[in-house]
Structure formats: structure tokens, C-alpha cells
C-alpha atoms as a PDB file:
ATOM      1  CA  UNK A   1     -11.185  -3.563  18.506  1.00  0.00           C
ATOM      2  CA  UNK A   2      -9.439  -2.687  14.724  1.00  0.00           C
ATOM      3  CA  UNK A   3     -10.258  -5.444  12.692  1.00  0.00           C
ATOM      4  CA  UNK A   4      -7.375  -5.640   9.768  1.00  0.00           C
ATOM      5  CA  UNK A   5      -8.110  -6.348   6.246  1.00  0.00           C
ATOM      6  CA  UNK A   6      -5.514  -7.912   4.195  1.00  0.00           C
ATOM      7  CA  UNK A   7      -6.122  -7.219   0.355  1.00  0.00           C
ATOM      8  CA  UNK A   8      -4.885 -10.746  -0.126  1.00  0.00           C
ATOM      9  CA  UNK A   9      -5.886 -11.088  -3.770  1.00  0.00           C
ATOM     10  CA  UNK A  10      -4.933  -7.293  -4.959  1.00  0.00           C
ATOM     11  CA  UNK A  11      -1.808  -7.729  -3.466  1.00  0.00           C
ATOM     12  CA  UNK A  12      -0.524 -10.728  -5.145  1.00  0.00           C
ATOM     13  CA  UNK A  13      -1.829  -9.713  -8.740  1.00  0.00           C
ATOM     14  CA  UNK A  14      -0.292  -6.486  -8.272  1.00  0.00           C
ATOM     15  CA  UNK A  15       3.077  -8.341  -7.068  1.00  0.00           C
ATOM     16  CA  UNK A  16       2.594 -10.344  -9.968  1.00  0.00           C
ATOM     17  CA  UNK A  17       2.508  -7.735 -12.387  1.00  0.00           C
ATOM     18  CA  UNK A  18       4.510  -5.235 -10.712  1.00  0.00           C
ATOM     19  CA  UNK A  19       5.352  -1.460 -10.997  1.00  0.00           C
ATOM     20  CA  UNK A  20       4.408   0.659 -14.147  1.00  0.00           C
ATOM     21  CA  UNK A  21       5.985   4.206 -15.342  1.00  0.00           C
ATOM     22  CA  UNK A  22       4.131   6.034 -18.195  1.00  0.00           C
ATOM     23  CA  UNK A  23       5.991   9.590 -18.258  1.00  0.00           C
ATOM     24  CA  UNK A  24       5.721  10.922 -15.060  1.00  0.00           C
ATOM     25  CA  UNK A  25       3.072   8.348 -13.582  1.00  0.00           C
ATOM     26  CA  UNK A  26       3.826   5.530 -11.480  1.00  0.00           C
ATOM     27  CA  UNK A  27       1.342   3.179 -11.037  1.00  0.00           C
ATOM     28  CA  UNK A  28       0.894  -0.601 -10.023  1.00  0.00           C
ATOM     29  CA  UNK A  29      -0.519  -3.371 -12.243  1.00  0.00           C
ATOM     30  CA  UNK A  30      -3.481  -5.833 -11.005  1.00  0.00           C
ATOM     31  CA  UNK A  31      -5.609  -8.192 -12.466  1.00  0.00           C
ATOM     32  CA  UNK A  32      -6.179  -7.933 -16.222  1.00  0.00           C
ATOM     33  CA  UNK A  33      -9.409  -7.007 -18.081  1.00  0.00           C
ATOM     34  CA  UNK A  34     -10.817  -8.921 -21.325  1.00  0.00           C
ATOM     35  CA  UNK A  35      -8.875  -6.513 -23.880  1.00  0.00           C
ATOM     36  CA  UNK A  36      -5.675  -7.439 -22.138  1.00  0.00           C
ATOM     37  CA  UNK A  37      -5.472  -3.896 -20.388  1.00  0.00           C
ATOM     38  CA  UNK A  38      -4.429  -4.357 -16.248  1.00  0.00           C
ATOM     39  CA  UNK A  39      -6.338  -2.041 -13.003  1.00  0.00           C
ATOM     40  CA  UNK A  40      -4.544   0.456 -12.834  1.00  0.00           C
ATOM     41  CA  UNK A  41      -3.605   1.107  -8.649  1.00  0.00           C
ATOM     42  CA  UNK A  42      -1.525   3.839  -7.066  1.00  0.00           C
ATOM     43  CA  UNK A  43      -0.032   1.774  -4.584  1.00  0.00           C
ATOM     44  CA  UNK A  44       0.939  -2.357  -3.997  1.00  0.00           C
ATOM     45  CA  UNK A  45      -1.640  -2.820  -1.691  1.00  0.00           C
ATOM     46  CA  UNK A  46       1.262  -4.428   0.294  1.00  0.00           C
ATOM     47  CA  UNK A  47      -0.249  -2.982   4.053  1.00  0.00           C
ATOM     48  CA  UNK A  48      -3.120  -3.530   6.245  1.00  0.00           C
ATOM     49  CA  UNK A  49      -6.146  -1.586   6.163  1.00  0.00           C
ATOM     50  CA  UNK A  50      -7.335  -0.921   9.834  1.00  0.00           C
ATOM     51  CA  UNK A  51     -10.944  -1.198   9.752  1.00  0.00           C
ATOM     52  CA  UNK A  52     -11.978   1.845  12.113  1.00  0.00           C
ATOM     53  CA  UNK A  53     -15.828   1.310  10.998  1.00  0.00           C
ATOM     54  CA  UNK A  54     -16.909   0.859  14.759  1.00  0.00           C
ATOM     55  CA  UNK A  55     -14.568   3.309  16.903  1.00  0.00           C
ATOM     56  CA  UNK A  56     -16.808   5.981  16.418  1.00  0.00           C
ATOM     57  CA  UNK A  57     -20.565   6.856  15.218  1.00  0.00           C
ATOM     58  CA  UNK A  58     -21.550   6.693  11.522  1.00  0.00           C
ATOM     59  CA  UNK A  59     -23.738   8.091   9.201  1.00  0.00           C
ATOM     60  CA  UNK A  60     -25.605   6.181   6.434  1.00  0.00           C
ATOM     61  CA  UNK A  61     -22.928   7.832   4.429  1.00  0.00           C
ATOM     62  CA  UNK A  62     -20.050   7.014   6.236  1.00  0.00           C
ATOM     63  CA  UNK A  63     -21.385   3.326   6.894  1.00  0.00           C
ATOM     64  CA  UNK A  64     -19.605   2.401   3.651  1.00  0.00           C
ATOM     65  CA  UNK A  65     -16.334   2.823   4.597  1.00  0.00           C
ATOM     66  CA  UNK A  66     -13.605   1.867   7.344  1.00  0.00           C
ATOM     67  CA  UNK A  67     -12.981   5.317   8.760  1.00  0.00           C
ATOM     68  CA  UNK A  68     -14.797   8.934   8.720  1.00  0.00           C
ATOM     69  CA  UNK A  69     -13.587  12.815   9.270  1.00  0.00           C
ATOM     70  CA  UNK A  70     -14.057  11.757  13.088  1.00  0.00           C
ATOM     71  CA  UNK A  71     -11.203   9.215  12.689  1.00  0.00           C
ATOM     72  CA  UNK A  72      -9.331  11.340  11.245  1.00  0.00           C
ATOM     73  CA  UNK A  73      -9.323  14.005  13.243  1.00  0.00           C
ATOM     74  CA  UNK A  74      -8.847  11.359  16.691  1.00  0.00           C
ATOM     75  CA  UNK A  75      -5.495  10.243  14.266  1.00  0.00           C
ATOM     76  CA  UNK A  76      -4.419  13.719  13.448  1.00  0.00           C
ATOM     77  CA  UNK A  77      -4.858  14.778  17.404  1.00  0.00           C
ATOM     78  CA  UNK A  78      -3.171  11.967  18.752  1.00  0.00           C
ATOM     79  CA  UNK A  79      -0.424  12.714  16.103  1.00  0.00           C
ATOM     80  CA  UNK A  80      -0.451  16.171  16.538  1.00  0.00           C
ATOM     81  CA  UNK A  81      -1.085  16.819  12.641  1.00  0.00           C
ATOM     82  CA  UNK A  82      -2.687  20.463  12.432  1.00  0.00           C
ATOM     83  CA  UNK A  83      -5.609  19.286  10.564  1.00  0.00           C
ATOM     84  CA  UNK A  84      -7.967  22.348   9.010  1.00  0.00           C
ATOM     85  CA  UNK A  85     -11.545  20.611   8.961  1.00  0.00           C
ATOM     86  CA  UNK A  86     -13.116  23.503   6.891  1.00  0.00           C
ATOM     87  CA  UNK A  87     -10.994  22.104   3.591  1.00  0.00           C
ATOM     88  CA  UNK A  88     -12.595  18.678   4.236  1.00  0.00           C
ATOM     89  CA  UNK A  89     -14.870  16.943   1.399  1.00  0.00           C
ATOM     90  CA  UNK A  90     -16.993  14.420   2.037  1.00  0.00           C
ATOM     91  CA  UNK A  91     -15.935  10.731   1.232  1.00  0.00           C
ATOM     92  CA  UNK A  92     -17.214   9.273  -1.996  1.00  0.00           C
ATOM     93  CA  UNK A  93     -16.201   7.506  -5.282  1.00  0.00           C
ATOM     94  CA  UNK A  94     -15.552  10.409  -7.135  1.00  0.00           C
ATOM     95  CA  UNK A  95     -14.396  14.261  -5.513  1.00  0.00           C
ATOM     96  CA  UNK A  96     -13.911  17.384  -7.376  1.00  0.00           C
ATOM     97  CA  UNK A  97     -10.207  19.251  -7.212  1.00  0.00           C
ATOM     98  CA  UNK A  98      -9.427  21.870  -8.808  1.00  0.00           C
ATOM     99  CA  UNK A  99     -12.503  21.695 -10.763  1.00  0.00           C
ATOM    100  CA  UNK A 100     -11.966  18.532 -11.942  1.00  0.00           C
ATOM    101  CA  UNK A 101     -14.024  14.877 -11.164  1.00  0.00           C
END
């Protein structure tokens, strides 16, 4: 069964502080570091995260988060979103596009 997970505490910060525009970036406001500077997000955090973690088989890798490419591609079937698995990278805390990290 999902299992939802409710940033709670993101969500309220980020309600608290609201939406941001530097130039051309829009970006949300949470909790606020030492210097005074606030986390920067890239969206309100205002819906659930579906916890997918055990609706298919994982790999040390994937363990750490709540869904994997086979997930996706269930999602994207089901949807019928043409979905092109050789442009997939795998998950992590930092990618590479367009040559950049």
C-alpha cells in the first residue's frame, strides 16, 4: 500500500515565507540559515509524496528513495507517457546536464 508523506514542517516555513522572483527565477523560501539567508526550494511543498519504496524491487541504490526507473515506467505505461528509457540517469544528489553538476 502507498504510504503518503506530508512535508509538514517544509511546507509551513515555506508558506511562511512565501514565493521569491530573482530575474527570471522563481523559487520558494524555507527555513532560514545563521547568516539570515532562507533554503532555497523550487516548489511549496504543498502535495503529498507517495512513497512507492515497496511496489517494486530495489537496489542498494534505489533503497534511498520513494520511487525508481521501474516506477516510473509502471506510471508512464499506465498513463500512456512515451517514455525513452535510454535518456534515463540514475537517481542521485547531484546529475550532470548539459555538462553541468
Amino acid at each position: 500500500m502507498e504510504k503518503p508523506i506530508f512535508p509538514d514542517v517544509w511546507h509551513n516555513d515555506i508558506a511562511d515565507r512565501g514565493c521569491h522572483q530573482d530575474a527570471s527565477q522563481v523559487w520558494y523560501g524555507g527555513f532560514v540559515f545563521q547568516n539570515g539567508s532562507l533554503k532555497e526550494f523550487d516548489e511549496d511543498c504543498s502535495f503529498l509524496i507517495i512513497d512507492l519504496s515497496d511496489t517494486s524491487t530495489r537496489s542498494v541504490e534505489d533503497s534511498f528513495f520513494s520511487y525508481n526507473f521501474d516506477d516510473i515506467d509502471r506510471e508512464s505505461k499506465d498513463l500512456q507517457i512515451p517514455w525513452k528509457p535510454t535518456k534515463d540517469s540514475p537517481f542521485g544528489y547531484a546529475n550532470k546536464y548539459i555538462g553541468f553538476i
